[in-house]
N, C-alpha and C. Protein backbone atom coordinates (compact mmCIF):
# COMPACT_ATOMS: atom_id res chain seq x y z
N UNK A 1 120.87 42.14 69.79
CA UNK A 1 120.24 41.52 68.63
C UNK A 1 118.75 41.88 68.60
N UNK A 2 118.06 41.86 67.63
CA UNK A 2 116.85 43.13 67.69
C UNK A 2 116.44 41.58 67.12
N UNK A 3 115.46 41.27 67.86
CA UNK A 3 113.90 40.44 67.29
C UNK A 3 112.59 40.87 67.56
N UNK A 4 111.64 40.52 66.59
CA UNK A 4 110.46 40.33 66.50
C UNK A 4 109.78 39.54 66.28
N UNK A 5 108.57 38.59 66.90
CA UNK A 5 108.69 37.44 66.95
C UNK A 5 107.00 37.82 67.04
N UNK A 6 106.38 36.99 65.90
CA UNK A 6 104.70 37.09 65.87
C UNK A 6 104.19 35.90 65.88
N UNK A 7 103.51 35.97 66.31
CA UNK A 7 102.56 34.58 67.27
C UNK A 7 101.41 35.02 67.05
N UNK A 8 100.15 33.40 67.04
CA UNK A 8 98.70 33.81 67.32
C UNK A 8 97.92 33.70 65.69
N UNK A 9 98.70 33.28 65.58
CA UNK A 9 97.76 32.54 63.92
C UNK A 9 97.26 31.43 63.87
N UNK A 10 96.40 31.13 63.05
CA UNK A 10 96.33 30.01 62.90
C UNK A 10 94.71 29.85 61.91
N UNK A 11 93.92 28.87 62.42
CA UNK A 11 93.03 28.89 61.67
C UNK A 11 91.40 29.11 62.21
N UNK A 12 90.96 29.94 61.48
CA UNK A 12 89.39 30.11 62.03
C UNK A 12 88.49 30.56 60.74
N UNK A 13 87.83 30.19 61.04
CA UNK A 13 86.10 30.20 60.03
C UNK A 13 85.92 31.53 59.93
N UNK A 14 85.41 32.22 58.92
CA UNK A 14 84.72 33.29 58.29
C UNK A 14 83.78 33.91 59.44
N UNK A 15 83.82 35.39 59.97
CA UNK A 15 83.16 35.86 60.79
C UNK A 15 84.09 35.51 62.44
N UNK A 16 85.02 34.85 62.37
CA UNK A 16 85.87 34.28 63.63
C UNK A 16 86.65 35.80 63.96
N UNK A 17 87.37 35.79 65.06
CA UNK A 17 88.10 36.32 65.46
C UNK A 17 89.68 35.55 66.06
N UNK A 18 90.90 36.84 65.96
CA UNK A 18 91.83 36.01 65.98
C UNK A 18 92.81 37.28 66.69
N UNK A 19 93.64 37.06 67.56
CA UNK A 19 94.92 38.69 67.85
C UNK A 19 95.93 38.16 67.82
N UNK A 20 96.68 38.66 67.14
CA UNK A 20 98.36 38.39 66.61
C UNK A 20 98.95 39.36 67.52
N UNK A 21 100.37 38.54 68.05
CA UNK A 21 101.43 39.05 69.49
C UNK A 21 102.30 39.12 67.85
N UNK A 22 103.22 40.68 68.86
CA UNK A 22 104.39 40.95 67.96
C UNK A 22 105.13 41.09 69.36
N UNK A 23 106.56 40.51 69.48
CA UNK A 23 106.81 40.48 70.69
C UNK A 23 108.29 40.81 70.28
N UNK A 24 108.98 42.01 70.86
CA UNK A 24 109.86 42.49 70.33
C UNK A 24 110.93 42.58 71.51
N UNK A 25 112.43 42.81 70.88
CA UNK A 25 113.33 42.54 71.22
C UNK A 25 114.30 43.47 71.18
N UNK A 26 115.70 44.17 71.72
CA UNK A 26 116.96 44.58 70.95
C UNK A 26 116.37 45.72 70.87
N UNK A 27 115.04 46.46 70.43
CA UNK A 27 114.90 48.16 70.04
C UNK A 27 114.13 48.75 71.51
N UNK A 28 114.29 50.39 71.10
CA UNK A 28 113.65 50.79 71.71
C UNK A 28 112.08 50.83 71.44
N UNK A 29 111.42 49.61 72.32
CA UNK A 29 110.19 49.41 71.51
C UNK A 29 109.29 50.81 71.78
N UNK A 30 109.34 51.69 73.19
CA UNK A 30 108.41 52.66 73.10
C UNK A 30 108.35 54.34 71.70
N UNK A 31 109.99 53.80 71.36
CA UNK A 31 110.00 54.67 70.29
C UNK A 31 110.27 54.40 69.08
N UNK A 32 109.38 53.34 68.95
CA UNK A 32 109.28 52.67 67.62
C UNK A 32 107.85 52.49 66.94
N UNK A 33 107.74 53.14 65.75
CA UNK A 33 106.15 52.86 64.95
C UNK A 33 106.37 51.36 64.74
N UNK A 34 105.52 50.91 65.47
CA UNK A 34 105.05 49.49 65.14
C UNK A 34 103.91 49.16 63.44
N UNK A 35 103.97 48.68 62.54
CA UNK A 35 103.55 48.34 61.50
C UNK A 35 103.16 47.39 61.82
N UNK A 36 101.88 46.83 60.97
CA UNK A 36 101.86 45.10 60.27
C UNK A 36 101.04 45.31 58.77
N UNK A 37 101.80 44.14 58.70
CA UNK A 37 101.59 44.15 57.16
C UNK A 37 101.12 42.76 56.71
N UNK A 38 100.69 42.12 55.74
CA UNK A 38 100.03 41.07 55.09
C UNK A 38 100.42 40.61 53.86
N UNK A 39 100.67 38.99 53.73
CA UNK A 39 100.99 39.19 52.46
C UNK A 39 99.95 37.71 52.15
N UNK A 40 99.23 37.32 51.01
CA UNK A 40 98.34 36.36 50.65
C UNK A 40 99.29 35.70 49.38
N UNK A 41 98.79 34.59 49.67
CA UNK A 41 99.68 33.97 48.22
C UNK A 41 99.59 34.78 46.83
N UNK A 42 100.68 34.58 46.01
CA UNK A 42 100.83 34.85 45.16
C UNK A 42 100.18 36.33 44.75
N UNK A 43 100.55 37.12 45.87
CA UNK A 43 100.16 38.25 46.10
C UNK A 43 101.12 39.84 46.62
N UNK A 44 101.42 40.84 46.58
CA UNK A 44 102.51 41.99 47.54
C UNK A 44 101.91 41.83 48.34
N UNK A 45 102.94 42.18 49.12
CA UNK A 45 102.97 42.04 50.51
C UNK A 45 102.08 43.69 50.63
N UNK A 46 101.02 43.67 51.90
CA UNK A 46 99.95 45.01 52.39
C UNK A 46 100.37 45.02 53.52
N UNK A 47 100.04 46.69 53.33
CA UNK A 47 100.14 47.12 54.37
C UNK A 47 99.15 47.07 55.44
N UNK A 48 98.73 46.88 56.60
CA UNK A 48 97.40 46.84 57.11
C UNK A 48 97.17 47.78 58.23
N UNK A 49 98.32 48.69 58.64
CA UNK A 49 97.83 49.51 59.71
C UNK A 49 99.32 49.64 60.44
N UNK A 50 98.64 51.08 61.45
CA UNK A 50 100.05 51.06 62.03
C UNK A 50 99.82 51.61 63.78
N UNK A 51 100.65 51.65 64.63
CA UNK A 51 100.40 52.41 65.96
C UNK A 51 101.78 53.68 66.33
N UNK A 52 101.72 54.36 66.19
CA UNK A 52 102.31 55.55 66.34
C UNK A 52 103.23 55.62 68.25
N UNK A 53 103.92 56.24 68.40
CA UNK A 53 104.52 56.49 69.86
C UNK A 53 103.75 57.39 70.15
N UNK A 54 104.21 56.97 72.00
CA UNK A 54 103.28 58.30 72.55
C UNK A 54 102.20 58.16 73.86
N UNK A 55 102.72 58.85 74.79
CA UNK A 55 101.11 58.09 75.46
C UNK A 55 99.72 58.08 75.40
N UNK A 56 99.16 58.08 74.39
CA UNK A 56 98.12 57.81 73.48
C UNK A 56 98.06 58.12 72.10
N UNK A 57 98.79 56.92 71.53
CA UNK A 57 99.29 56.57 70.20
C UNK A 57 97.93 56.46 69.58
N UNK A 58 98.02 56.98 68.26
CA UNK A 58 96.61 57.15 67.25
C UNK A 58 97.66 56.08 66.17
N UNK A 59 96.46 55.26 65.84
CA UNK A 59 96.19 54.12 64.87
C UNK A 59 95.64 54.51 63.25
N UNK A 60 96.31 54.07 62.45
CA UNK A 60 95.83 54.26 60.99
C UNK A 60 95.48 52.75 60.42
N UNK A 61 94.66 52.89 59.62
CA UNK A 61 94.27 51.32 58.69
C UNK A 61 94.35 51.53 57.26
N UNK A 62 94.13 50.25 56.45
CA UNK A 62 94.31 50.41 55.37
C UNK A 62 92.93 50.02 55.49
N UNK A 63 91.82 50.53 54.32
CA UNK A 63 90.24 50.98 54.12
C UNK A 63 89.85 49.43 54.37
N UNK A 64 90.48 48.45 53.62
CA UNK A 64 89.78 46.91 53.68
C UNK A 64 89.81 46.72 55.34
N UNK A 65 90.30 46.72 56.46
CA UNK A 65 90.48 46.28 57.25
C UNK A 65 89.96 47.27 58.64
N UNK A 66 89.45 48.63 58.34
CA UNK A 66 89.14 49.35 59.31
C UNK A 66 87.97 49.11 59.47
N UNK A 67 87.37 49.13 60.56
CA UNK A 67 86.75 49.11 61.46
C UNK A 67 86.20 47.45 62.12
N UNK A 68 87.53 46.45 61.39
CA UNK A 68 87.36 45.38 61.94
C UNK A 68 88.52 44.43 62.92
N UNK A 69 89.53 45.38 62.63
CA UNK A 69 90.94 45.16 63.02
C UNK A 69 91.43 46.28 64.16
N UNK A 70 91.85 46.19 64.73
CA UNK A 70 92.54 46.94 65.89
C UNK A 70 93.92 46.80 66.34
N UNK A 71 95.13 47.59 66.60
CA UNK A 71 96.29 47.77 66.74
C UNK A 71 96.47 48.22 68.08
N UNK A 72 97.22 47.34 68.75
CA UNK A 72 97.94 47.88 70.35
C UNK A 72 98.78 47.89 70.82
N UNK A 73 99.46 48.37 71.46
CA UNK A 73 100.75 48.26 72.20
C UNK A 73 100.69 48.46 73.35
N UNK A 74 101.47 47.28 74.01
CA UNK A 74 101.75 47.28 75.54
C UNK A 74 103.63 48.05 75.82
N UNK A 75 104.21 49.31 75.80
CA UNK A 75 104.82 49.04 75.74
C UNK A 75 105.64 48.64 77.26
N UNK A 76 105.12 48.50 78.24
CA UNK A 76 105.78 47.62 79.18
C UNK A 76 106.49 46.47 78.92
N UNK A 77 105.91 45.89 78.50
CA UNK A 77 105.79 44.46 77.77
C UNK A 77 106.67 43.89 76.23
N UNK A 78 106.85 45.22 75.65
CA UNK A 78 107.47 45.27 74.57
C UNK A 78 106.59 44.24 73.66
N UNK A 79 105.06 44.75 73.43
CA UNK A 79 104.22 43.76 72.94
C UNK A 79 103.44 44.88 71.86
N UNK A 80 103.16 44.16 70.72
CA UNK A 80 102.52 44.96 69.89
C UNK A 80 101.46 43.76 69.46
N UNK A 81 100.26 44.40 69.25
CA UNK A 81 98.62 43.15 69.04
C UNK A 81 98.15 43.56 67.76
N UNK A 82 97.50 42.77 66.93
CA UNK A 82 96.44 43.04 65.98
C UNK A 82 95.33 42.01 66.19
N UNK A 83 94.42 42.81 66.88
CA UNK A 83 93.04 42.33 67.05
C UNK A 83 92.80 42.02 65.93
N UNK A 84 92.03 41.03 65.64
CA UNK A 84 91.45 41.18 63.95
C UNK A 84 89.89 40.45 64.50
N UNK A 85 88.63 41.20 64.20
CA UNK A 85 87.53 40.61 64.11
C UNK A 85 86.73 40.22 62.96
N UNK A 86 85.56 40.14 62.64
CA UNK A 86 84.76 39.84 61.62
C UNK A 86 85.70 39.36 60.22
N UNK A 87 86.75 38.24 60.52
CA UNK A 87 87.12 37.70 59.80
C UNK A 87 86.52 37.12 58.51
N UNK A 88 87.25 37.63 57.18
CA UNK A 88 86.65 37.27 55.85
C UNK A 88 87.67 36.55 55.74
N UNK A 89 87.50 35.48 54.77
CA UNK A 89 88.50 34.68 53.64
C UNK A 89 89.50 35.29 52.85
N UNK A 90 89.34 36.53 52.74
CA UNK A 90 90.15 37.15 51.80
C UNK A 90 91.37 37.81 52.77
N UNK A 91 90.92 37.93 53.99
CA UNK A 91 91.97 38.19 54.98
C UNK A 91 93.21 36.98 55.43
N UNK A 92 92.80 35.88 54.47
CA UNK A 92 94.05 34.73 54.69
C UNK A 92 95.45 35.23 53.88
N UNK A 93 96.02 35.45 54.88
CA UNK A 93 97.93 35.71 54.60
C UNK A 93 98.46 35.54 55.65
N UNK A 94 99.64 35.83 55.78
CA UNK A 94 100.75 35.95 56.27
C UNK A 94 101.21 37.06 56.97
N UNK A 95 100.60 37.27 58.08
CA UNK A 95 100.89 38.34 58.70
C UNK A 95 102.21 38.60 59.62
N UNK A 96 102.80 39.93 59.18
CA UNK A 96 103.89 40.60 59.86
C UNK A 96 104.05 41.81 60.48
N UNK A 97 104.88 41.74 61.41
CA UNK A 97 105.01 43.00 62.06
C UNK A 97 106.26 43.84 61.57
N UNK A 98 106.39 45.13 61.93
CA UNK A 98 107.28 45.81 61.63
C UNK A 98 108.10 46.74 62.46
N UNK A 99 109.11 47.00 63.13
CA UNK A 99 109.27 47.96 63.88
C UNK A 99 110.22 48.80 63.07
N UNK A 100 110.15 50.18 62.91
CA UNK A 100 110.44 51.47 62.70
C UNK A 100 111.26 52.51 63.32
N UNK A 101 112.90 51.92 63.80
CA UNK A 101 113.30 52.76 64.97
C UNK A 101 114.69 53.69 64.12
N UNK A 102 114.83 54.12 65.35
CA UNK A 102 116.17 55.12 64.71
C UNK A 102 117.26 54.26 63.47
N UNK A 103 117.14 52.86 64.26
CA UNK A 103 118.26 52.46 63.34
C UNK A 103 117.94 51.41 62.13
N UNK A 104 116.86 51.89 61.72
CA UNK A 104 116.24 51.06 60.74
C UNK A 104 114.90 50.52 60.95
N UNK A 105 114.64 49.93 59.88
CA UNK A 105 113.27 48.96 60.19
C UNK A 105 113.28 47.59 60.32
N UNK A 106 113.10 46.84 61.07
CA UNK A 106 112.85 45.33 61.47
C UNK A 106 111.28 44.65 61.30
N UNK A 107 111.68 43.56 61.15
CA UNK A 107 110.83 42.93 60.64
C UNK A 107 110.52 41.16 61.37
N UNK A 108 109.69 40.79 61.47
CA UNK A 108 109.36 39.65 61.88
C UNK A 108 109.30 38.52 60.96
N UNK A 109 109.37 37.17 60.98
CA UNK A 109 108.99 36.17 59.96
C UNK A 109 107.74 35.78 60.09
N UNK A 110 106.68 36.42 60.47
CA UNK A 110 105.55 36.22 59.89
C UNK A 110 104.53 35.15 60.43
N UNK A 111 103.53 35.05 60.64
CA UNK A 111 102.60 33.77 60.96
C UNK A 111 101.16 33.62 60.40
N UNK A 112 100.88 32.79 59.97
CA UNK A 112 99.64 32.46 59.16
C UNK A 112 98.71 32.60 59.94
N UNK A 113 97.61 33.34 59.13
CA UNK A 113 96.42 33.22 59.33
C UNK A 113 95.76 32.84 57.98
N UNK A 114 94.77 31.82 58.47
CA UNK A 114 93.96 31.12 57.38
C UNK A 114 92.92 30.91 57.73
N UNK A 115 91.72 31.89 56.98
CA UNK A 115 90.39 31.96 57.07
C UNK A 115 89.25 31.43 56.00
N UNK A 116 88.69 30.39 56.76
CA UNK A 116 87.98 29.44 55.93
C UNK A 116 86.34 29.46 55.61
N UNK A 117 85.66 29.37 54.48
CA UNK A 117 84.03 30.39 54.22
C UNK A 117 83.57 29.18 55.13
């Protein structure tokens, strides 16, 4: 049974920092593109970045979120992170992870982050 399970939300003030656990299950996590994605109320769901396989996996962002957010993987651990620093208000959603393997893509249910001015 393949889970993904994201943890590490919650709530912090404008300029705060916060790192979201994607803690995965059932796949082969070292050969899986790990995703996360965002979704804000009454809003599509974003994409926010991704970590690639490999033993030194290169990271992509989406422009709002680079150079304040960071993507990691432990894969010992079968652990995937999103650092997130210099937290804005507009970064309040619903953040998810994604895994990307041979036999499809999986997905997590998500955990709030809510960032307050």
């Amino acid at each position: 049974q393949v889970q993904l399970v994201e943890s590490g939300g919650g709530w912090v003030q404008a300029g705060g920092s916060l790192t979201l656990s994607c803690a995965a299950s059932g796949i082969s996590f070292s050969l899986s593109v790990i995703d996360w994605y965002r979704q804000a109320p009454g809003k599509q769901r974003e994409w926010v970045g991704n970590i690639n396989i490999g033993s030194n996996p290169y990271t992509v962002y989406t422009n709002s979120v680079r150079g304040r957010f960071t993507i990691a993987r432990d894969n010992a651990k079968n652990m995937a992170y999103l650092q997130m620093n210099s937290l804005k208000t507009e970064d309040t959603a619903v953040y998810y992870c994604s895994a990307s393997t041979s036999r499809g893509t999986f997905w997590g249910q998500g955990t709030q982050v809510t960032v307050s001015s």
